[in-house]
Every structure is written in C-alpha cells, then in structure tokens.
Protein backbone atom coordinates (compact mmCIF):
# COMPACT_ATOMS: atom_id res chain seq x y z
CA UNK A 1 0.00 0.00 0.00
CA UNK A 2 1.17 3.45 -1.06
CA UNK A 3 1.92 5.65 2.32
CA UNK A 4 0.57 8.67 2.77
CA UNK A 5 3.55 10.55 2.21
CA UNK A 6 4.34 8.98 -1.22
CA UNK A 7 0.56 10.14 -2.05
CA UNK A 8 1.53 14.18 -0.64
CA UNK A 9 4.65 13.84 -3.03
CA UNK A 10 4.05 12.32 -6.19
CA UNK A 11 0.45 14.85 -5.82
CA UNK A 12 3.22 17.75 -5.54
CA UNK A 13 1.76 18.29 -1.76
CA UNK A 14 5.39 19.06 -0.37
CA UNK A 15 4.35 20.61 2.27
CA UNK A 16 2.32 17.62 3.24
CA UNK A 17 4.81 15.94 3.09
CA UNK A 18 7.45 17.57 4.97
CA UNK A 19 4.77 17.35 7.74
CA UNK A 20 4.63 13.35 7.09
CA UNK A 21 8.60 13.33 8.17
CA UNK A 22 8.49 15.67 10.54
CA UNK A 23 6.17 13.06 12.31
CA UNK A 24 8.42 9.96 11.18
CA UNK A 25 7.34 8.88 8.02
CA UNK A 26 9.92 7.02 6.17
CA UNK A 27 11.16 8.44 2.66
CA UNK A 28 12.25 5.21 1.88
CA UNK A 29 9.04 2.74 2.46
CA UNK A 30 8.07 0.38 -0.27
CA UNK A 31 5.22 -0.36 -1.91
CA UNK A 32 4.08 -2.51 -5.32
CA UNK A 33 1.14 0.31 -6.40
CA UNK A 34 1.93 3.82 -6.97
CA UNK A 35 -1.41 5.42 -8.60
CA UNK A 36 -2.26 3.43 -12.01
CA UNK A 37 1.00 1.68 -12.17
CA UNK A 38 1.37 -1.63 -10.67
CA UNK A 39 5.49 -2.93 -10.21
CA UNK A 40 6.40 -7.01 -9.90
CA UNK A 41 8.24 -5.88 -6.72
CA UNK A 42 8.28 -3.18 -4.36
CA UNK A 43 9.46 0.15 -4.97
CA UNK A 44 10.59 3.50 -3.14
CA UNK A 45 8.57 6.54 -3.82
CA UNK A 46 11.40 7.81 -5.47
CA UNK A 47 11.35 4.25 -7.86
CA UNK A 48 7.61 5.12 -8.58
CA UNK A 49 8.18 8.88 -9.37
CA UNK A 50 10.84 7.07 -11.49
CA UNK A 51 8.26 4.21 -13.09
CA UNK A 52 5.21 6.73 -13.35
CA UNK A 53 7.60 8.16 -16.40
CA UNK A 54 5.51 11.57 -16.23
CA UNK A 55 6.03 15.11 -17.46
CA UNK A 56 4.72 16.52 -14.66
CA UNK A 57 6.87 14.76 -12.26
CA UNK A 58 10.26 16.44 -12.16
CA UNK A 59 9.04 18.46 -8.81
CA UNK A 60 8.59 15.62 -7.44
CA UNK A 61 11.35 13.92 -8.32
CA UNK A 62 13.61 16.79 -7.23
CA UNK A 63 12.00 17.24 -4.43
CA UNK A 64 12.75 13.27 -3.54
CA UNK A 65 16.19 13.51 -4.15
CA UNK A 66 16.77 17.16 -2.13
CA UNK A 67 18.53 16.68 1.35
CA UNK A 68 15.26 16.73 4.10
CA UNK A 69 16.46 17.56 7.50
CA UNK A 70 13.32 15.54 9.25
CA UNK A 71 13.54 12.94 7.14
CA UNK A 72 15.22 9.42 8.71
CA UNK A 73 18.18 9.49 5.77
CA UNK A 74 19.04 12.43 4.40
CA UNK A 75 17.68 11.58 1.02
CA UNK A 76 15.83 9.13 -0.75
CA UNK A 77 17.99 5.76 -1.24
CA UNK A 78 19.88 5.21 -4.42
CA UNK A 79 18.25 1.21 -4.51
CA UNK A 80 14.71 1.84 -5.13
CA UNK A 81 14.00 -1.80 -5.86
CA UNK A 82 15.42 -3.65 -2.99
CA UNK A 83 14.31 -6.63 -3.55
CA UNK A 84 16.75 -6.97 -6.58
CA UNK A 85 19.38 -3.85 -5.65
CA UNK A 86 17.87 -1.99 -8.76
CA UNK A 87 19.10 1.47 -8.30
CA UNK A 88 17.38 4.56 -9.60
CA UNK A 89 19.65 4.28 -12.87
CA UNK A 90 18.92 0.25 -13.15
CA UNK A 91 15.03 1.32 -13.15
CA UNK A 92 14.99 3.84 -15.61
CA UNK A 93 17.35 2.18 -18.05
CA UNK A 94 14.85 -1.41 -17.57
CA UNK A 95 11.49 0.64 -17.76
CA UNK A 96 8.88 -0.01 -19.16
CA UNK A 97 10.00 -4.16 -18.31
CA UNK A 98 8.11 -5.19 -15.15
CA UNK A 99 5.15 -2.89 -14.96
CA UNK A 100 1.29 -2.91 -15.54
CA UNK A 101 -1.22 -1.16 -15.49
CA UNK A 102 -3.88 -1.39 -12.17
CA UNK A 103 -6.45 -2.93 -14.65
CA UNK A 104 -3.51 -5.71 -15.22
CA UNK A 105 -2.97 -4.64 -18.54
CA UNK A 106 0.83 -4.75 -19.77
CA UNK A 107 2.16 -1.69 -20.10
CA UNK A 108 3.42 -1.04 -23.54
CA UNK A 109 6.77 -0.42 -24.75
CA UNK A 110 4.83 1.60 -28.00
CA UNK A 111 2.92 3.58 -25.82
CA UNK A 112 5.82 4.20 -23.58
CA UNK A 113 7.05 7.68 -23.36
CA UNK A 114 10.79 7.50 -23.89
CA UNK A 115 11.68 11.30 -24.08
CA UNK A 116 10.31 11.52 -20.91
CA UNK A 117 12.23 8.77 -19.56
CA UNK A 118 15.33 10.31 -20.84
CA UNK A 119 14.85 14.05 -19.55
CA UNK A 120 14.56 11.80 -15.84
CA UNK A 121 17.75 9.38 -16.37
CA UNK A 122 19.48 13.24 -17.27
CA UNK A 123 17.69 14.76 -14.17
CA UNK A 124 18.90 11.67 -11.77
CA UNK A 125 22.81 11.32 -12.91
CA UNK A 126 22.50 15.18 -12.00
CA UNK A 127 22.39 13.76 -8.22
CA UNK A 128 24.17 10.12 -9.28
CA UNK A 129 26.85 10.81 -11.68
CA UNK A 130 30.67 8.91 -9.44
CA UNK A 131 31.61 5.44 -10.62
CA UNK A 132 29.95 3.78 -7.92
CA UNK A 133 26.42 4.89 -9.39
CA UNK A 134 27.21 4.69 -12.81
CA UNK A 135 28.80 1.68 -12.79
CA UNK A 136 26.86 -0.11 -9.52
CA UNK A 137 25.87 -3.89 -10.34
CA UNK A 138 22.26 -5.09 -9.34
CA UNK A 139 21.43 -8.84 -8.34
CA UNK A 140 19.96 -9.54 -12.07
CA UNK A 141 23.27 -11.47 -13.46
CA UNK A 142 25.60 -8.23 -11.80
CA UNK A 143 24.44 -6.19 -14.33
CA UNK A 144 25.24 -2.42 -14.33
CA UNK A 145 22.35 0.19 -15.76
CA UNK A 146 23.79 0.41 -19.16
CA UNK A 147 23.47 -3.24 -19.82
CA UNK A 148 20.24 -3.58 -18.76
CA UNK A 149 19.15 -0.04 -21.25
CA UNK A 150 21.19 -2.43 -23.73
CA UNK A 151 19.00 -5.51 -23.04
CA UNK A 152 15.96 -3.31 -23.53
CA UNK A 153 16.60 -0.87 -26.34
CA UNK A 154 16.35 1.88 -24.05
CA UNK A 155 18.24 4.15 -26.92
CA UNK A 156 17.77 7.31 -24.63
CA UNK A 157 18.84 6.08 -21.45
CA UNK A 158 21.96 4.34 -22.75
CA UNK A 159 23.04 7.49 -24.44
CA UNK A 160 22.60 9.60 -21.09
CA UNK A 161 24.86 6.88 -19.41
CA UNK A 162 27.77 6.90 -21.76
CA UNK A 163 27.88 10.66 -21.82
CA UNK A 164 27.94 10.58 -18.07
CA UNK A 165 31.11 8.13 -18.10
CA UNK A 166 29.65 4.97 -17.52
CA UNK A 167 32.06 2.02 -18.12
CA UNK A 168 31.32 0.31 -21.38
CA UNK A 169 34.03 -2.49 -20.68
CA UNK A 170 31.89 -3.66 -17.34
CA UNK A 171 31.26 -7.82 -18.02
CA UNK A 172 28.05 -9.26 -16.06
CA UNK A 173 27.95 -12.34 -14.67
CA UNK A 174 26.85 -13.80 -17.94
CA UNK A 175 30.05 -12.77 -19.12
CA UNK A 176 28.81 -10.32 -21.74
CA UNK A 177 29.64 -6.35 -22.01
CA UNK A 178 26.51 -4.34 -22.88
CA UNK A 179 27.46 -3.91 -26.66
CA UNK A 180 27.57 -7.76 -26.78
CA UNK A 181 24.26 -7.97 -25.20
CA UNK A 182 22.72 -5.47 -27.81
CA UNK A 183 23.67 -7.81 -30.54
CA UNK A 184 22.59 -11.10 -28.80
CA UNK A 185 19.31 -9.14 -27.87
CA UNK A 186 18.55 -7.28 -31.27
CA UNK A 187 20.43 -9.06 -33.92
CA UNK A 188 19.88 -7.28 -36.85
CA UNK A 189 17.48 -4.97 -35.67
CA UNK A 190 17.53 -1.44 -37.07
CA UNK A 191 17.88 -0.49 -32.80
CA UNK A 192 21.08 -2.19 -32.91
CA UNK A 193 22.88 0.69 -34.22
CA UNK A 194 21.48 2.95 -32.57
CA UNK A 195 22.62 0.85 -29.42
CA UNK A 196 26.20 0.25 -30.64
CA UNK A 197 26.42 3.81 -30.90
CA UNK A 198 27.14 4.66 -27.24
CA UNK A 199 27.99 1.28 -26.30
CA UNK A 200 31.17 1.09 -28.43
C-alpha cells in the first residue's frame, strides 16, 4: 500500500509531506502500487516517481532527491527496488520491463514515453553521476544500468549513461559487455545501431 507521504509527493503536496517526516514517516518505504501503475516488486517513492515516467513529475522527483532535515536518511535511497538492488539508474534504463497497469494490462513499450524517460535518467545522474552509481551492479546477473538499457533498447537512457562516463568495458555475470548484449538481444534490428552507438 502506497503511504501517505508517497501520495503528498508524487500529488506535488510538499508541504504535506514535509509534515509526514516531521512526524516519522519514512522516505524510503516500499510499496508494489503507486497510482495506475502496478510494479512485480516493491518500490521507493522515489522508484515510482521514477516508473510513473511523467512530465509533470520532475518536482517531485527533485523534491525526492533534495537533502530533508526531518527525514530518517538524508535523502531518498539510491536502490529503489530492494528486492533486486535496482538502483534509480537500473530502473529507468529497464522501464517499461516489469510494470502494468492497475487494470492488469501490460504496459506497452509503444505507448511508452521515452523522451520523458530520458529528460529523468538526465535529471537523476545530475544527483548520481561517481563510478559507484554509474557503474553499480544489481542482483539480475551483476548487471550495471547500461546493460540492462542495452538488453531493452532503451536508446535514450543508454546514451545519457555513456555521456555521463559509464564504463562500457563492465562484463556481467553472464560474461557479456553491454554492446555484446545489444547484438545477442537485437540481432539485426535497425535499434542495434542505434545501441552500438554509445555502447562502443
């Protein structure tokens, strides 16, 4: 269940929610339901603000990521998917993967809005932008958050990474670079190149 703070926040209601830590909430409490989007495991507010993937939600999202003197850390965590130690670059390089709608409907990579999930993997390695965000490995094969915007096409988010200095060279657990999973993933796909061209 979403708490009320994550409500006052993603609903830009920030002084609600400074009230909601001044009282103890916690900034980082998970839940799988964040208004019509449903994830396959729990996420921080700041990993819904993050999976929402809405124009209107850079206030939010700033506000998420700002220092909060009442709140129990002084920011919202970097892993916003615990569960697997997805970070907040991990989620927005694998989105729209792992997400439906609250009707249960899949949400679809066509009707995904991938400009907007750009302009927020720019507005996060703002705040995340050392080695150990860029290059951090999640619990899905060690993989960094360039090979998983390689496994899913994620053009826009892969870009943003390599211009922010994110190791190329990193091999997962599967042994592969993210180049090499582009081409095991895409094949000749007209993404590929697209891909290969931050990936190389």
């Amino acid at each position: 269940i979403e708490t009320p703070f994550n409500v006052a926040v993603r609903r830009n209601a920030f002084k609600l929610a400074d009230y909601f830590l001044s009282k103890g909430a916690s900034i980082n409490a998970t839940s799988t339901k964040s208004s019509l989007i449903v994830s396959s495991h729990p996420l921080t507010g700041l990993g819904h603000i993050i999976a929402l993937n809405a124009r209107y939600s850079f206030d939010a999202l700033r506000y998420m990521l700002s220092p909060h003197a009442d709140a129990e850390s002084e920011t919202a965590d970097f892993i916003v998917d615990p569960a697997r130690g997805l970070t907040a670059l991990h989620l927005c390089a694998q989105l729209p993967n792992m997400l439906t709608y609250a009707s249960g409907e899949q949400l679809s990579p066509a009707d995904f809005d991938w400009e907007t999930n750009r302009s927020i993997a720019h507005e996060l390695l703002v705040w995340y932008q050392e080695p150990r965000h860029l290059n951090h490995r999640c619990s899905l094969q060690g993989k960094t958050a360039l090979h998983l915007a390689a496994e899913n096409g994620n053009v826009g988010v892969a870009e943003e990474l390599a211009k922010a200095g994110a190791d190329k060279s990193i091999v997962c657990e599967m042994g592969e670079t993210p180049a090499h999973i582009a081409r095991r993933v895409f094949g000749q796909n007209q993404i590929l190149r697209k891909l290969l061209d931050w990936l190389e």
